[in-house]
Protein backbone atom coordinates (compact mmCIF):
# COMPACT_ATOMS: atom_id res chain seq x y z
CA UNK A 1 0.00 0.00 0.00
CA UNK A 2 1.18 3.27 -0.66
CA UNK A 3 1.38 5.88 1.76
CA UNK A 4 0.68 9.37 0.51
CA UNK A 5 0.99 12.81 3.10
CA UNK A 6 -1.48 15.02 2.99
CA UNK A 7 -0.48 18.33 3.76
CA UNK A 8 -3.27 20.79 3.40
CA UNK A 9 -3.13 24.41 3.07
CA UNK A 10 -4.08 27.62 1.65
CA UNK A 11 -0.46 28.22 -0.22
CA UNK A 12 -1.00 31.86 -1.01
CA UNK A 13 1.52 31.38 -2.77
CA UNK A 14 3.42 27.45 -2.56
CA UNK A 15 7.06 28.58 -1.95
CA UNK A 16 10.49 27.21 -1.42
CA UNK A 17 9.93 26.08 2.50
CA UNK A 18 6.89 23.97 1.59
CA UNK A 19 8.61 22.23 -1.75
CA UNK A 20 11.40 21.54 0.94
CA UNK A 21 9.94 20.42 4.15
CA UNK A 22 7.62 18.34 1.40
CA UNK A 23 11.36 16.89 0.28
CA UNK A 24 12.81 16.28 3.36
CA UNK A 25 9.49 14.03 4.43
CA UNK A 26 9.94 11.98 1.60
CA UNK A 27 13.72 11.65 1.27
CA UNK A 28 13.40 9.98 4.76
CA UNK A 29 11.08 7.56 4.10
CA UNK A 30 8.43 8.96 6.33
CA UNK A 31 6.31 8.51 3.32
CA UNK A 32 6.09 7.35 -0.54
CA UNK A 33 4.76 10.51 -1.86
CA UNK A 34 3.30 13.67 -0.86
CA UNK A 35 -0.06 15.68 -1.65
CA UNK A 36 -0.05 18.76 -1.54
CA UNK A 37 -3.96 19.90 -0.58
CA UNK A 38 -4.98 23.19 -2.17
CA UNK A 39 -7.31 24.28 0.03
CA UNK A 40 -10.23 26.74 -0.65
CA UNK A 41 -11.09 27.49 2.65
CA UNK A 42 -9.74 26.77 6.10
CA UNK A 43 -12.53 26.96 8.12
CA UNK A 44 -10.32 28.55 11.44
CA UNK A 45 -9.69 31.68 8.54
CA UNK A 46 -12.49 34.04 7.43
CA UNK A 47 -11.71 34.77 3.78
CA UNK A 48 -8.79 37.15 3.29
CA UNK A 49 -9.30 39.91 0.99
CA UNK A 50 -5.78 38.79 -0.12
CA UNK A 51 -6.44 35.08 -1.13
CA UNK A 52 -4.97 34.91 -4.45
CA UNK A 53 -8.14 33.08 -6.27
CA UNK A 54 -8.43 29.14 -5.72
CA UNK A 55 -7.69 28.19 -8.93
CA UNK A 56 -4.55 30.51 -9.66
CA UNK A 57 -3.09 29.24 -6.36
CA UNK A 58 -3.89 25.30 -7.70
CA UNK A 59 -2.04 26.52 -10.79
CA UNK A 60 1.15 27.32 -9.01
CA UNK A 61 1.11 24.58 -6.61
CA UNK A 62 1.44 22.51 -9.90
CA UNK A 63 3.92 24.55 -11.28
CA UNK A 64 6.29 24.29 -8.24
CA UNK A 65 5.50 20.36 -7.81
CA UNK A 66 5.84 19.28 -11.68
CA UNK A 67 10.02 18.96 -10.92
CA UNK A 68 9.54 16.60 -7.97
CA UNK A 69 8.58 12.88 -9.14
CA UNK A 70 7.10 12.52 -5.49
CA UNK A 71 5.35 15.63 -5.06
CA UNK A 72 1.80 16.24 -6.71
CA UNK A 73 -0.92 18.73 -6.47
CA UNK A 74 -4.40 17.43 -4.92
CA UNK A 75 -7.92 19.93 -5.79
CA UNK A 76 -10.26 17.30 -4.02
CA UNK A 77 -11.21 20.06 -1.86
CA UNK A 78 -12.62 21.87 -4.76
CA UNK A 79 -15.09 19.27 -5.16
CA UNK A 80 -16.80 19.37 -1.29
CA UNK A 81 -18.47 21.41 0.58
CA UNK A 82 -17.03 24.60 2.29
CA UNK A 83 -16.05 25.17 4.77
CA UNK A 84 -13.38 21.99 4.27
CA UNK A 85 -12.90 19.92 7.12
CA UNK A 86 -9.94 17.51 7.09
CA UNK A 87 -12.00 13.85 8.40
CA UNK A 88 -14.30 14.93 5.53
CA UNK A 89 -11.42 15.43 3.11
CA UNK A 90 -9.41 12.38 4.43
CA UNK A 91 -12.72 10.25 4.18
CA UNK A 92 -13.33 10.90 0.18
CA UNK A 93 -9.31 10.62 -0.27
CA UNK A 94 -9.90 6.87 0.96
CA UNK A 95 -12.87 6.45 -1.12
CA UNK A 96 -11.22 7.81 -4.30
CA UNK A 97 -7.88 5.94 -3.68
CA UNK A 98 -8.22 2.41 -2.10
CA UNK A 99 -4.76 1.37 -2.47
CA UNK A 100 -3.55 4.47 -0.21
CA UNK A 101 -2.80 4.93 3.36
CA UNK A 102 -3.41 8.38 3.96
CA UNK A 103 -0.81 10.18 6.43
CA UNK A 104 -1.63 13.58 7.70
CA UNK A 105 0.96 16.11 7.45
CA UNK A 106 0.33 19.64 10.09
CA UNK A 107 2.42 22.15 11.52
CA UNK A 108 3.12 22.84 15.18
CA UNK A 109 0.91 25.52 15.00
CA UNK A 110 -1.93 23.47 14.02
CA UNK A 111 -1.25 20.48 16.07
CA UNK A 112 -1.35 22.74 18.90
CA UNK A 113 -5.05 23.55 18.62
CA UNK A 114 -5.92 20.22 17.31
CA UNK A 115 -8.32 19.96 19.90
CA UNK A 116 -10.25 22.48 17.71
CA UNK A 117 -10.51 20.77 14.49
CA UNK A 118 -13.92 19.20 13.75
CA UNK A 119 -13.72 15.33 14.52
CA UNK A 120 -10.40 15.39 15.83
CA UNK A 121 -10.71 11.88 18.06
CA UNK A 122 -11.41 10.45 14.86
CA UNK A 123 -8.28 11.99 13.30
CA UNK A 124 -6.36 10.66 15.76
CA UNK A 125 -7.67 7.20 15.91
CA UNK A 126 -7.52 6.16 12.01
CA UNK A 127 -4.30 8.24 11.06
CA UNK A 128 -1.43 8.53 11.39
CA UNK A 129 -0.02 12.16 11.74
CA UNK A 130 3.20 13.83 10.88
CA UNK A 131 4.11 17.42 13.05
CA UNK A 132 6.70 19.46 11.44
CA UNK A 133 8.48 22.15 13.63
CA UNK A 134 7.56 25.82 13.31
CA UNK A 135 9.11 29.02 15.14
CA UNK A 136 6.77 29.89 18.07
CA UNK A 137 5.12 26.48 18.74
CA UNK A 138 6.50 24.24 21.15
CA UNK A 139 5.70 20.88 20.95
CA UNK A 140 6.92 18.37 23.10
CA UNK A 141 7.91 15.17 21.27
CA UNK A 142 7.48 13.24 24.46
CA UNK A 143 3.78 13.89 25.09
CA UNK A 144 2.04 13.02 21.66
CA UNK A 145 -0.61 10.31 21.68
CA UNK A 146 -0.16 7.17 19.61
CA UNK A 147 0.26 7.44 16.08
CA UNK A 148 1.24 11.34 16.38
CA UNK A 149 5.06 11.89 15.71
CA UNK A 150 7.03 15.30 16.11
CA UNK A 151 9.66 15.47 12.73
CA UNK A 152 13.03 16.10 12.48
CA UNK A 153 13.39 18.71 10.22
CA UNK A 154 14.45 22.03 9.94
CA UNK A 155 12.41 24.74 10.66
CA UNK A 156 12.61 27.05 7.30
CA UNK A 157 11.46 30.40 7.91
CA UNK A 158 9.72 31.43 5.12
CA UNK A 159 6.24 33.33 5.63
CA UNK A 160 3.87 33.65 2.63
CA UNK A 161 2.66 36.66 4.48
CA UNK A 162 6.54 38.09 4.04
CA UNK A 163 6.01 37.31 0.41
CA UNK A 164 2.62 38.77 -0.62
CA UNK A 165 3.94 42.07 1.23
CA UNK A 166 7.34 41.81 -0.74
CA UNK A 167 5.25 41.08 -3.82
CA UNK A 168 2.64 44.35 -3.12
CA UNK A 169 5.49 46.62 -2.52
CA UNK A 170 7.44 45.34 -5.95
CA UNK A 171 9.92 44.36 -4.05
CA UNK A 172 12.05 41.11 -4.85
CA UNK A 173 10.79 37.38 -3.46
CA UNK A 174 12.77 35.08 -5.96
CA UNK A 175 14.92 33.51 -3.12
CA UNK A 176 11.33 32.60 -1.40
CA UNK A 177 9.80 30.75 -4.25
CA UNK A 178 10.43 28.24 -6.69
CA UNK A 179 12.07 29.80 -9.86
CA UNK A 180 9.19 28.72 -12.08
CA UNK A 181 6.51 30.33 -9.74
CA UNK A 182 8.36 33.18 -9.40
CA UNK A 183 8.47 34.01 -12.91
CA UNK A 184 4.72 33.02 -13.51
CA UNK A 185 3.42 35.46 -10.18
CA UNK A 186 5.95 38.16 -12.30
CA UNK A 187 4.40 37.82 -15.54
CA UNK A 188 0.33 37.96 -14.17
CA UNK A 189 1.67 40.33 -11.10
CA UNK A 190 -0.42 37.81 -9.14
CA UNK A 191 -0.06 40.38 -5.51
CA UNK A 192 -0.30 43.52 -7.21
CA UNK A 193 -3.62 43.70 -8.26
C-alpha cells in the first residue's frame, strides 16, 4: 500500500519552504509521496481579501510540484463542501484511492489547537499524523498520543505573508519561491492587483 501525506493548506503562494519540508518528508522515508492539498477554505480563517483566487493558487502549486517525481498537487477540496474539514477530506481521499494509506501532514501551529478541528478523536484514531516544527510552537515530542510523531526537520522560515507584502510593494521574493513560480506570479503580477 502506498502511503501518501497530505499536507493541506491555503499556499498563497506554494514557496520554497513547503517544496522543501515536502522533500525532506519523503527523502526519509516517512512517506512514498506527498499531496499537496490546495485548500479553498480553512474553516479557522475568514476569507482574506488577499487570497490569491483558488484556482490561480492550484495553478502554481502545480507549477512548483511538476520537478519533484514525489510531489503532486491534490484539488479534491474543490469538489466538497465549504467550509473543508480535514476527516471529511481524508474520508473521500480513501474512497477515491483504495490502495492508499493516507498520512496527515500539520504544523506545530496546528497540532497545537488540534483539539479544535472538527472530529479530531477520529483523526487521531484512524491516522497517522506527521508534526513538522515551526518558530513559536512548542511541541513536546514526548507527550504526543499514539500514532502522532514530532519530525526532524528544519524549521525554514519562510512566511507567505513576508512574500505577498514583498510582492505588493514590488519588491524582490525570488529567493522565497520556486524559480518557475516566481516568474509566472511576475508575468500575471499575481499580488499587485
Amino acid at each position: 500500500m502506498i502511503r501518501t501525506g497530505i499536507y493541506g493548506g491555503s499556499f498563497n503562494p506554494i514557496h520554497r519552504g513547503h517544496i522543501e519540508l515536502a522533500e525532506f518528508i519523503c527523502r526519509n522515508k516517512y512517506v512514498d509521496e506527498l499531496w499537496f492539498l490546495v485548500s479553498p477554505q480553512n474553516p479557522f480563517k475568514e476569507k482574506a481579501t488577499d487570497l490569491l483566487d483558488d484556482h490561480r493558487r492550484l495553478e502554481l502549486a502545480r507549477i512548483a510540484a511538476e520537478e519533484y517525481p514525489n510531489l503532486s498537487v491534490c484539488d479534491l477540496e474543490f469538489r466538497l463542501p465549504r467550509p473543508s474539514y480535514m476527516y471529511k477530506t481524508l474520508e473521500a481521499l480513501e474512497q477515491e484511492y483504495p490502495d492508499r494509506k493516507f498520512v496527515l501532514i500539520i504544523g506545530a501551529d496546528n497540532w497545537l489547537a488540534f483539539d479544535r478541528w472538527a472530529e479530531y478523536r477520529t483523526l487521531l484514531k484512524r491516522y497517522e499524523i506527521l508534526v513538522f516544527p515551526r518558530n513559536g510552537y512548542p511541541v513536546d515530542p514526548y507527550n504526543m498520543p499514539k500514532g502522532v510523531q514530532l519530525l526532524p526537520s528544519p524549521i525554514i522560515d519562510i512566511s507567505a505573508t513576508e512574500i505577498r507584502q514583498r510582492l505588493k510593494n514590488g519588491e524582490d521574493a525570488s529567493n522565497l519561491l520556486p524559480p518557475k513560480v516566481w516568474e509566472q506570479i511576475q508575468k500575471e503580477q499575481d499580488y499587485n492587483k
